[in-house]
Protein backbone atom coordinates (compact mmCIF):
# COMPACT_ATOMS: atom_id res chain seq x y z
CA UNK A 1 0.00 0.00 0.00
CA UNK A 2 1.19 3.50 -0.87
CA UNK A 3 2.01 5.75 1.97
CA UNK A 4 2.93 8.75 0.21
CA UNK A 5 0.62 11.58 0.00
CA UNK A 6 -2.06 13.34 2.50
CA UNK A 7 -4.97 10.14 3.78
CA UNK A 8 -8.40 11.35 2.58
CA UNK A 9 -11.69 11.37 5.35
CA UNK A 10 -14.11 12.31 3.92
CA UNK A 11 -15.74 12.52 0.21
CA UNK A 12 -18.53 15.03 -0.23
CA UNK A 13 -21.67 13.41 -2.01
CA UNK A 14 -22.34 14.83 -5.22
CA UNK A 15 -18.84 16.09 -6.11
CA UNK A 16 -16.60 15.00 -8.38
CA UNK A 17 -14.47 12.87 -6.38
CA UNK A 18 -17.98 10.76 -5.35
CA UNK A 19 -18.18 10.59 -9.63
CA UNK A 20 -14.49 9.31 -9.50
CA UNK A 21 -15.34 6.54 -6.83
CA UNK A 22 -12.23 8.40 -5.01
CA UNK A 23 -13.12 6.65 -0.87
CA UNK A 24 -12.52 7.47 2.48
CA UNK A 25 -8.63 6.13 2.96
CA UNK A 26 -7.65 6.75 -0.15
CA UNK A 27 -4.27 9.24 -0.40
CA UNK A 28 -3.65 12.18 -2.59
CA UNK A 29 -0.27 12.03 -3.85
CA UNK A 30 0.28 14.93 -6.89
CA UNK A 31 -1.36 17.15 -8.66
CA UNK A 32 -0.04 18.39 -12.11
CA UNK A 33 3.14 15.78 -11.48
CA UNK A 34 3.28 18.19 -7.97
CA UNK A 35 3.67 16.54 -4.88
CA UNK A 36 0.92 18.08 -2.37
CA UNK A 37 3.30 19.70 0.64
CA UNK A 38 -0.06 20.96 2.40
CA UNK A 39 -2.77 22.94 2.08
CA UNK A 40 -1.52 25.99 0.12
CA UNK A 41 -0.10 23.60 -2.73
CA UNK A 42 -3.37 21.48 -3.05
CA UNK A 43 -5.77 25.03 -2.91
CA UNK A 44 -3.82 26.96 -5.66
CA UNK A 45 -3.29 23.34 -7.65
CA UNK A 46 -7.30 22.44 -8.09
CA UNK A 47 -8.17 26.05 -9.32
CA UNK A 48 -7.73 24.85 -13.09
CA UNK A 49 -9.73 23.59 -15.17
CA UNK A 50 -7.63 20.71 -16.37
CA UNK A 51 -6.24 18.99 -13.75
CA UNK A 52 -4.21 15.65 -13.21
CA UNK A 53 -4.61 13.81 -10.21
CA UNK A 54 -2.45 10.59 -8.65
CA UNK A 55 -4.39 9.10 -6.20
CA UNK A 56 -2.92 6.28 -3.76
CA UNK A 57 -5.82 3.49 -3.21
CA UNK A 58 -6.71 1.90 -0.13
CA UNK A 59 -5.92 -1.33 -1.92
CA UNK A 60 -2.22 -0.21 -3.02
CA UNK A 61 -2.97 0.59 -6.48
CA UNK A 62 -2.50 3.77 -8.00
CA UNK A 63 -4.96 5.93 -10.40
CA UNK A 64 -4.31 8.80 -12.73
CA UNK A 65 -6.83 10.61 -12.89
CA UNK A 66 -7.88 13.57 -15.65
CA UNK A 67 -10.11 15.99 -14.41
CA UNK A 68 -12.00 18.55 -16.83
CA UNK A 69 -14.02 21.18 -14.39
CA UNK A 70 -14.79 24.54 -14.25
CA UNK A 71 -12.59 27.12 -12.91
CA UNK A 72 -12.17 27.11 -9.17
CA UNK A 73 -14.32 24.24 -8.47
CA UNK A 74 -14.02 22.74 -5.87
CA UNK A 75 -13.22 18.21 -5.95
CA UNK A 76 -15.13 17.44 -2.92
CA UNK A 77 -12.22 15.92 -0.91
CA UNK A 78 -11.72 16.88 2.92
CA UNK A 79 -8.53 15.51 4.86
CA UNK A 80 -7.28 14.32 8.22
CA UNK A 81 -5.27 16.76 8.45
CA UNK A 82 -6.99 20.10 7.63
CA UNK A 83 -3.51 21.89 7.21
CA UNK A 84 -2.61 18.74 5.44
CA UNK A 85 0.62 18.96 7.14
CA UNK A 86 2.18 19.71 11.01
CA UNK A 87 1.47 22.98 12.53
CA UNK A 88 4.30 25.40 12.90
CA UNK A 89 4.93 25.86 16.58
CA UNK A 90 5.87 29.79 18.04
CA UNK A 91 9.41 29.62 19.10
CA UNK A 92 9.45 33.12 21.03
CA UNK A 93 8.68 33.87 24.63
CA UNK A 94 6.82 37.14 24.46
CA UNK A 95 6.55 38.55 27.84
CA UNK A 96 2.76 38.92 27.24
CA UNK A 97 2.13 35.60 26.10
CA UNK A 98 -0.98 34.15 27.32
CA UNK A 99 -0.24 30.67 27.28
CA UNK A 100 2.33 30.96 29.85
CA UNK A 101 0.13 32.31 32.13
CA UNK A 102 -1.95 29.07 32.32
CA UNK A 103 -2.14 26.74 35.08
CA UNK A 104 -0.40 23.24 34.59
CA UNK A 105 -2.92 20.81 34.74
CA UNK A 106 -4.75 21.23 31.50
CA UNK A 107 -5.43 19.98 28.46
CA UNK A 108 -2.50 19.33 26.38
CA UNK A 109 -3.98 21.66 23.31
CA UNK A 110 -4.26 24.28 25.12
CA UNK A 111 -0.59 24.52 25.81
CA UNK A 112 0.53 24.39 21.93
CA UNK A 113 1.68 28.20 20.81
CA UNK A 114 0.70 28.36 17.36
CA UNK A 115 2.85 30.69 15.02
CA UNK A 116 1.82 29.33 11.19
CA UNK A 117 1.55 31.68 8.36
CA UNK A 118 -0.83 29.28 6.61
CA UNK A 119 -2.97 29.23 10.02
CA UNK A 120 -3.14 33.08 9.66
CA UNK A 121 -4.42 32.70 5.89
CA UNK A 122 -7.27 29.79 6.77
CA UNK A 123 -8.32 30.93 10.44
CA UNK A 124 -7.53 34.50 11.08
CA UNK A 125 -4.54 33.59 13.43
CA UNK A 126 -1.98 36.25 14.37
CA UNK A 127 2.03 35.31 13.17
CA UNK A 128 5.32 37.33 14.45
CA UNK A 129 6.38 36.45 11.08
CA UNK A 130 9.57 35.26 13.14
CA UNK A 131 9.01 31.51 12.10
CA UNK A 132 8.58 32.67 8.30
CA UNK A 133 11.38 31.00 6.22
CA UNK A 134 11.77 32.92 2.68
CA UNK A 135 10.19 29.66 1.16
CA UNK A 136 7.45 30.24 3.11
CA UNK A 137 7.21 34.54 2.19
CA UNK A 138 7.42 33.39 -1.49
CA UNK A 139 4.65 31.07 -1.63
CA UNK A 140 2.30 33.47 0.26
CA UNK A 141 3.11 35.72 -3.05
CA UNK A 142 3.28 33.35 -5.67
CA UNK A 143 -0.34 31.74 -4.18
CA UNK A 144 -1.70 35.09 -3.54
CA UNK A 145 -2.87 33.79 -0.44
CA UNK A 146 -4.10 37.04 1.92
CA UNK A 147 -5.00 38.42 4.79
CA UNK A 148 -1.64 36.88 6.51
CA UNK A 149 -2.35 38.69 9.97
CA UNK A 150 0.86 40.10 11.34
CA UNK A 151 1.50 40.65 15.44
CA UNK A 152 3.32 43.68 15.17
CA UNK A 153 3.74 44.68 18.86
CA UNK A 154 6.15 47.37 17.88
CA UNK A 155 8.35 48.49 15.04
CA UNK A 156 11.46 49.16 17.14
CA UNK A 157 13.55 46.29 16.31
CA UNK A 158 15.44 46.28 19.67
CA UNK A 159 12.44 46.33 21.63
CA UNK A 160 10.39 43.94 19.66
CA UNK A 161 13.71 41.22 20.21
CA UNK A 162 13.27 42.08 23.87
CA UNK A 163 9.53 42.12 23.87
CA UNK A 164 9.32 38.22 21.99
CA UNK A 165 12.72 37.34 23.71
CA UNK A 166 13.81 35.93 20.57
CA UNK A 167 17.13 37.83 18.80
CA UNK A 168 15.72 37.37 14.97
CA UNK A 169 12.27 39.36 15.94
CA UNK A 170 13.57 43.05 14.91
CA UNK A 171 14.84 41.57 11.56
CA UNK A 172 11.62 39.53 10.88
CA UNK A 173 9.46 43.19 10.45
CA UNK A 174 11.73 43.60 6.71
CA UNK A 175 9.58 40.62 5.90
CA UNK A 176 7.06 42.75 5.76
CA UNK A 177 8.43 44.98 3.10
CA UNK A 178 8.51 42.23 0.73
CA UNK A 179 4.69 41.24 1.56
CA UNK A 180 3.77 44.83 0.97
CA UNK A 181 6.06 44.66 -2.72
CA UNK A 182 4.16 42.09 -3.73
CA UNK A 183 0.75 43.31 -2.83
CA UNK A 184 -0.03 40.99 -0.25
CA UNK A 185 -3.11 42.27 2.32
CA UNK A 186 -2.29 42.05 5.84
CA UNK A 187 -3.72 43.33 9.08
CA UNK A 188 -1.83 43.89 12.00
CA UNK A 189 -1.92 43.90 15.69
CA UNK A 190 -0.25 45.29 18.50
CA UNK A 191 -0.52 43.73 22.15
CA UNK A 192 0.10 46.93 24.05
CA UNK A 193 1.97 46.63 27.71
CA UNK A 194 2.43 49.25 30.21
CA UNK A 195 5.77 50.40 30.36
CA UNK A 196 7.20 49.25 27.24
CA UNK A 197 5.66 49.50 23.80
CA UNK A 198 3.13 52.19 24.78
CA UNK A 199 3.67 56.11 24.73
CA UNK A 200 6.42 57.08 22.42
CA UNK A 201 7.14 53.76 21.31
CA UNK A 202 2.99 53.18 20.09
CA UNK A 203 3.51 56.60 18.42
CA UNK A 204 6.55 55.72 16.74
CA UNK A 205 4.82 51.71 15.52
CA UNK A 206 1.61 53.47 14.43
CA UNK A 207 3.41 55.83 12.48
CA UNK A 208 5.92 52.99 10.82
CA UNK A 209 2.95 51.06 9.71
CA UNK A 210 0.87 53.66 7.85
CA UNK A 211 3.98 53.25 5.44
CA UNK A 212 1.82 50.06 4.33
CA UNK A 213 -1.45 51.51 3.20
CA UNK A 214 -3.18 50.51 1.64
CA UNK A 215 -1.99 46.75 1.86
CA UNK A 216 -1.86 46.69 5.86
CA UNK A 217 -5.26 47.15 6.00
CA UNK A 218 -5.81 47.79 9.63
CA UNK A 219 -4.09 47.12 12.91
CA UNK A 220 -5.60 46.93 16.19
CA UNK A 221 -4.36 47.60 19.67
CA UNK A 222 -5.24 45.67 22.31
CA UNK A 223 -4.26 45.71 26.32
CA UNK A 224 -2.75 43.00 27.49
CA UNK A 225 -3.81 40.18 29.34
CA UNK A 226 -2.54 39.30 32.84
CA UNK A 227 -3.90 36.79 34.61
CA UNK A 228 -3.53 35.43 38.21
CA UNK A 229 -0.59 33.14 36.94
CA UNK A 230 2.61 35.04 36.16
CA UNK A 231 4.78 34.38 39.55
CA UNK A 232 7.61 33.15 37.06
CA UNK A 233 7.30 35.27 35.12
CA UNK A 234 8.26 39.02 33.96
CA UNK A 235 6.30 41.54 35.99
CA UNK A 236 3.67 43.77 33.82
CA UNK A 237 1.65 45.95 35.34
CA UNK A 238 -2.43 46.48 34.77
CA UNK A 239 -3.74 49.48 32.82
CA UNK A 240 -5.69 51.62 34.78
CA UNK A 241 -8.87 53.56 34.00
CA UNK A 242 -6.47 57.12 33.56
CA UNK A 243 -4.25 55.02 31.42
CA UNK A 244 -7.00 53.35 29.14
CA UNK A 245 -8.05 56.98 28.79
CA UNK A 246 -4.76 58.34 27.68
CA UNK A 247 -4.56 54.94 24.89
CA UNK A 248 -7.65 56.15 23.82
CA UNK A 249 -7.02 59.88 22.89
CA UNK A 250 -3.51 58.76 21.59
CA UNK A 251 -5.47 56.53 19.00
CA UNK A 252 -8.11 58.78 18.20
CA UNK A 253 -5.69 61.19 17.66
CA UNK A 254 -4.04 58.97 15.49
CA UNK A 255 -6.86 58.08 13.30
CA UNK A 256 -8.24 61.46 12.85
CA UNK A 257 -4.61 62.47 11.14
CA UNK A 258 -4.41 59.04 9.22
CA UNK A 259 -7.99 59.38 7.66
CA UNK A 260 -7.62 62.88 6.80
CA UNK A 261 -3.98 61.70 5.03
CA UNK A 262 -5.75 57.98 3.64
CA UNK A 263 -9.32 57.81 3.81
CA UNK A 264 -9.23 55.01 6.38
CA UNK A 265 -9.18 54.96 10.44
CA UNK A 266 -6.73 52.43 10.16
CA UNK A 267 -5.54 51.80 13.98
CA UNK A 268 -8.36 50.40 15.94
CA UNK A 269 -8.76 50.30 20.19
CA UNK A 270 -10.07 46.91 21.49
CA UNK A 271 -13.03 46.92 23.26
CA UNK A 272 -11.83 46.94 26.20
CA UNK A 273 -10.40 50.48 26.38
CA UNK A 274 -13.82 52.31 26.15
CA UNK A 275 -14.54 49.57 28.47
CA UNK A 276 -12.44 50.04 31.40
CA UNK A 277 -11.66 53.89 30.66
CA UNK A 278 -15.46 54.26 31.21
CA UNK A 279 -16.02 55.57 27.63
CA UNK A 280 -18.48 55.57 24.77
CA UNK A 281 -17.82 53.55 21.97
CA UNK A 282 -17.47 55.64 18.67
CA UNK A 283 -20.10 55.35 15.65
CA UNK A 284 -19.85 52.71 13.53
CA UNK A 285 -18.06 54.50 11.10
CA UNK A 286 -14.94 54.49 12.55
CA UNK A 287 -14.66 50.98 12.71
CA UNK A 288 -13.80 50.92 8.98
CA UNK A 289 -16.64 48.15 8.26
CA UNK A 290 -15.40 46.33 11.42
CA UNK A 291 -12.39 44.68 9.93
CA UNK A 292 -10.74 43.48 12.99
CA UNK A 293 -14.14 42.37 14.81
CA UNK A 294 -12.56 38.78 15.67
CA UNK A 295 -9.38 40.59 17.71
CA UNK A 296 -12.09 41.81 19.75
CA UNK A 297 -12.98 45.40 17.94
CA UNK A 298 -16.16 46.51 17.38
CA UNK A 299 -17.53 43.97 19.27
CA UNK A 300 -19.55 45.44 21.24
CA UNK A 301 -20.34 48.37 19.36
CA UNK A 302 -21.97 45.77 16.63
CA UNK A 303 -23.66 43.99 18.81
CA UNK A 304 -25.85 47.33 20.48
CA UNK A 305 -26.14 48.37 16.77
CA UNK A 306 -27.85 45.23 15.48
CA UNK A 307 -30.01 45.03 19.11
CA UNK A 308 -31.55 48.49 18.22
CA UNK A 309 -32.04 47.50 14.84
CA UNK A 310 -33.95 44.04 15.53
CA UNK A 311 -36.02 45.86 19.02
CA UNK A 312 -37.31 48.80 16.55
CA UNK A 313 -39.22 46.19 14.99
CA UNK A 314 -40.31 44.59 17.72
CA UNK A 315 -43.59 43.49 18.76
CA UNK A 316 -44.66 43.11 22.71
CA UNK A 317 -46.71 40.54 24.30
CA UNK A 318 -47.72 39.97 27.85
CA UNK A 319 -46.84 36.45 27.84
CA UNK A 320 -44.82 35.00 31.15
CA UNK A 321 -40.96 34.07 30.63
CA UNK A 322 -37.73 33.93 32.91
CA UNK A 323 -34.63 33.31 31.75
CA UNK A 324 -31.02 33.98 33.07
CA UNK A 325 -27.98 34.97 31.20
CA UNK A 326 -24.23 34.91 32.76
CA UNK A 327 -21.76 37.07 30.97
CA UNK A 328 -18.27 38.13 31.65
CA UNK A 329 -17.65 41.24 33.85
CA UNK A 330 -16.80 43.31 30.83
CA UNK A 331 -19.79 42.31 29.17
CA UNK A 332 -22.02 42.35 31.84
CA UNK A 333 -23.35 46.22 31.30
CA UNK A 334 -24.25 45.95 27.78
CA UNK A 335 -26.20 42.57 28.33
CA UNK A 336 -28.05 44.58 31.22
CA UNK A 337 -28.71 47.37 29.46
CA UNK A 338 -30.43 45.60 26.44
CA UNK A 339 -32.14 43.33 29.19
CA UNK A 340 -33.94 46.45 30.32
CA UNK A 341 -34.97 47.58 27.03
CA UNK A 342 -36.37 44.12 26.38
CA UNK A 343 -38.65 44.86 29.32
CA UNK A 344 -40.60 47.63 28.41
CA UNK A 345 -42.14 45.88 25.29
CA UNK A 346 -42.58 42.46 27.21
CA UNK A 347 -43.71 43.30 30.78
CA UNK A 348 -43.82 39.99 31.91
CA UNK A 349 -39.86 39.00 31.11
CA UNK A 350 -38.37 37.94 34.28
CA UNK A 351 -34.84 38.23 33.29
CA UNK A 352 -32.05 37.83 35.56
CA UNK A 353 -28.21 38.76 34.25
CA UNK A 354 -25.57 37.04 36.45
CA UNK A 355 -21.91 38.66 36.24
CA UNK A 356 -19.20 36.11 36.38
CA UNK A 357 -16.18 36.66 37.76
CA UNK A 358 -12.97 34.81 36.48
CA UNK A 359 -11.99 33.41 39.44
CA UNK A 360 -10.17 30.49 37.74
CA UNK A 361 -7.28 33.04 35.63
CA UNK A 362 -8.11 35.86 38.60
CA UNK A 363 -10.44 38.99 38.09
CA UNK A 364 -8.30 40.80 36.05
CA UNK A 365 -9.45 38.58 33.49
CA UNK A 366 -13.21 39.59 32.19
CA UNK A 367 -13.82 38.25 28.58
CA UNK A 368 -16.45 36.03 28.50
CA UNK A 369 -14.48 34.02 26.21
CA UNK A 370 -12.02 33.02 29.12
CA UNK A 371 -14.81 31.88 31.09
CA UNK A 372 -14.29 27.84 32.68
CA UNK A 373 -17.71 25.60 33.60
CA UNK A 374 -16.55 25.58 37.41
CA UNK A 375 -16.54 29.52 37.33
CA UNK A 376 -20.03 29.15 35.88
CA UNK A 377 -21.23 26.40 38.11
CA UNK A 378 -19.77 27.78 41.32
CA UNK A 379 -21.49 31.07 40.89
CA UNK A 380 -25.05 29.98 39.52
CA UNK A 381 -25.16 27.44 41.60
CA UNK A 382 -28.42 27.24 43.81
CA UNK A 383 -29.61 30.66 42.06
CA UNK A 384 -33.11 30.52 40.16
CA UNK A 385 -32.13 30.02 36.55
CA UNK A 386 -36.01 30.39 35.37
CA UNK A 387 -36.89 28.23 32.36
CA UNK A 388 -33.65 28.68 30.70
CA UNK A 389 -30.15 30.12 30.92
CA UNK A 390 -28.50 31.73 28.05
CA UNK A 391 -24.33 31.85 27.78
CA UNK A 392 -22.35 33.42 24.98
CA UNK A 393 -20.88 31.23 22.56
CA UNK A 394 -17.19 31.53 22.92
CA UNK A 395 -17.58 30.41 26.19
CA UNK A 396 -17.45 26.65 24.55
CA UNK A 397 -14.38 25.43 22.44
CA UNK A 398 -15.05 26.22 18.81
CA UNK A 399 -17.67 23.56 17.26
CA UNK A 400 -17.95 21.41 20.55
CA UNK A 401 -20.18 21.20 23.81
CA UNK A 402 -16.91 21.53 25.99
CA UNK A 403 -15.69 24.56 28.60
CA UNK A 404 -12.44 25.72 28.23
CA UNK A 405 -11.62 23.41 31.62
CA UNK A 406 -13.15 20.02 29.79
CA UNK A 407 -16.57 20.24 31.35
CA UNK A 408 -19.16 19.67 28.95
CA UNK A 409 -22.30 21.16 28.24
CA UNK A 410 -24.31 18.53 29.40
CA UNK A 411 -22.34 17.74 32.64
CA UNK A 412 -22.89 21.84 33.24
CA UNK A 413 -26.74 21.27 32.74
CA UNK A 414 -27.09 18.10 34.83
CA UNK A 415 -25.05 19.79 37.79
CA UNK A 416 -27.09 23.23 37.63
CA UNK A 417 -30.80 21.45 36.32
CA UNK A 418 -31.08 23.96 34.02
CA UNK A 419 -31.56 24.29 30.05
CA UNK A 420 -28.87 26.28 28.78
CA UNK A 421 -28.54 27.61 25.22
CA UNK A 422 -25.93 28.85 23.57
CA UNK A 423 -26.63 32.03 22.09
CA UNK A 424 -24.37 33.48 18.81
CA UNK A 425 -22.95 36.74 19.15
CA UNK A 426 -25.50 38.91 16.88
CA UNK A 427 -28.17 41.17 18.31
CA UNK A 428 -30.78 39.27 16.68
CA UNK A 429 -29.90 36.14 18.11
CA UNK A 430 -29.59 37.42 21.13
CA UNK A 431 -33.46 38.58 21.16
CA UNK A 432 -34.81 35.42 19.83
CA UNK A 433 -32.75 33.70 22.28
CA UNK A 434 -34.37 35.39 24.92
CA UNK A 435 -38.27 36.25 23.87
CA UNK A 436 -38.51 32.44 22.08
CA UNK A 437 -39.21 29.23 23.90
């Protein structure tokens, strides 16, 4: 039996592999007399239209297969191996890095530090470009593959070394250049910590990277995150309410001379600025069509803009419900607030909005994202849940009924007695998920 080439799990009925009586087991091996490396070589391979497949059979033979489609269709073929190859492991040891802050104990996934250019393409993930060979810059060109999201952190190459403890981080940013040459979109982020790549040195990293527009599209700055778990580690200090404040003007100053210059906003604050500086979030506008809403901008601001929209056309009843929702500390206002609203139009919604705090990472912690079940449990427990309790999704892993501490959904149910639903991030959903049995 042939062991070359990337094992095959699953064929989707009704594509053209089902037509080719390709089967579960069976390994690609080429395309185009090209041996498949991963993902990036079988993607930009199968765009043709004429195509020439080997295909290793469960049974040891081999077929050649000619394939006449049309032009970016798709074969129908999913693999073990979704990269179709091993993940690229971070080799820095960024003094923010959140990973290190975890407790031993857990899971063993939750432990691996990602740092794959090809991740950043397919899932959105953030690279210090750092583990980027120039093989790997010159296929991102030569597939055209973009966004590649780029951690920035700053564009002082001394500090940036110091920052990711790793001696090749300064000289990894003129990898950049070349992405930018060639055309290549990007988005950036910065992880901002007190003390070192804030002040004069976020001045001088905002102003650096406007040198990319328009192919940097955006870059977001976010506070880092500390949590209860750093005794080993370097000491960062906590921005405060004055110093959230003082990020903010410094950005909005920023943006206010970049749009003027560009036509785009371009540097984004994380939510949790406006959040803990006690601030309004700006209108919509500024977000730039919310372009770095996964890193945690906009979020909120999108989701009170799509309530309003969705309670306009709302109609009341007097029907009886009570439901409960537990939220994160940082989200805990806005879910309040909209609670309220949601109470004038259906007087008989008993609605009860628990805040969590993290005690598992410590309080300084207070996504609801970062949530565990035994945070959850501890505090809801023996409270009157009503009918049904309502959590966020990204308190579950992505695609499963599991907590980020390996409780699942339905252990969480039996142990509270409640029905819990998860409820997607949209305003909408977050109304039906409430008013609907």
């Amino acid at each position: 039996m042939n062991k070359k080439g990337h094992v095959i799990s699953r064929i989707v009925p009704g594509s053209i592999a089902q037509e080719l009586e390709l089967e579960v087991g069976d390994r690609l091996i080429a395309i185009n007399d090209k041996e498949i490396e991963d993902v990036f070589d079988y993607q930009y391979l199968i765009e043709d239209e004429y195509i020439l497949m080997l295909v290793g059979k469960v049974n040891g033979e081999e077929w050649e297969l000619e394939i006449e489609k049309d032009f970016g269709e798709d074969i129908g073929i999913e693999f073990e191996n979704g990269l179709m190859d091993d993940y690229k492991s971070c080799h820095n040891k960024c003094v923010f890095c959140f990973i290190d802050q975890m407790p031993k104990g857990m899971r063993d996934t939750l432990y691996f530090k990602d740092d794959d250019s090809r991740l950043s393409f397919l899932q959105g993930n953030y690279v210090t470009l750092t583990n980027m060979s120039e093989k790997d810059i010159n296929r991102i060109i030569e597939y055209k593959l973009s966004p590649i999201n780029v951690s920035f952190h700053t564009t002082n190459p001394e500090l940036r070394c110091k920052m990711l403890h790793n001696r090749f981080a300064g000289d990894a940013l003129k990898k950049v250049d070349k992405l930018f040459e060639a055309e290549v979109e990007m988005n950036g982020q910065i992880v901002l910590c007190k003390g070192m790549n804030d002040g004069k040195e976020l001045d001088r990293s905002i102003a650096d990277l406007t040198k990319y527009i328009p192919h940097l599209k955006s870059v977001s700055v976010v506070p880092v995150g500390l949590t209860k778990f750093r005794n080993q580690l370097e000491p960062l200090e906590a921005f405060s309410k004055e110093d959230s404040a003082l990020v903010l003007k410094q950005i909005h100053g920023w943006q206010e001379k970049i749009y003027k210059e560009y036509g785009t906003h371009f540097v984004h604050a994380g939510d949790e600025w406006y959040i803990m500086a006690e601030e309004e979030f700006p209108d919509s506008s500024v977000y730039d069509g919310y372009v770095q809403l996964e890193n945690g901008v906009g979020m909120v601001k999108l989701l009170l803009e799509e309530f309003e929209a969705e309670y306009k056309g709302l109609v009341g009843d007097d029907k009886k419900r009570f439901v409960s929702i537990a939220t994160g500390v940082s989200a805990y206002p806005y879910i309040k607030k909209m609670t309220e609203q949601l109470k004038v139009k259906f007087p008989n919604l008993t609605i009860q909005v628990y805040r969590i705090i993290n005690h598992f990472f410590g309080p300084k912690i207070t996504v609801s994202g970062l949530l565990t079940g035994q945070d959850l449990i501890s505090q809801l427990k023996g409270k009157d849940l009503g009918d049904k309790l309502l959590l966020p999704c990204n308190v579950l892993r992505s695609g499963e009924d599991v907590f980020l501490d390996d409780i699942t959904l339905s252990e969480f149910e039996n142990t509270l007695q409640v029905k819990t639903d998860i409820v997607k991030s949209s305003g909408r959903d977050f109304i039906e998920a409430v008013i609907l049995n």
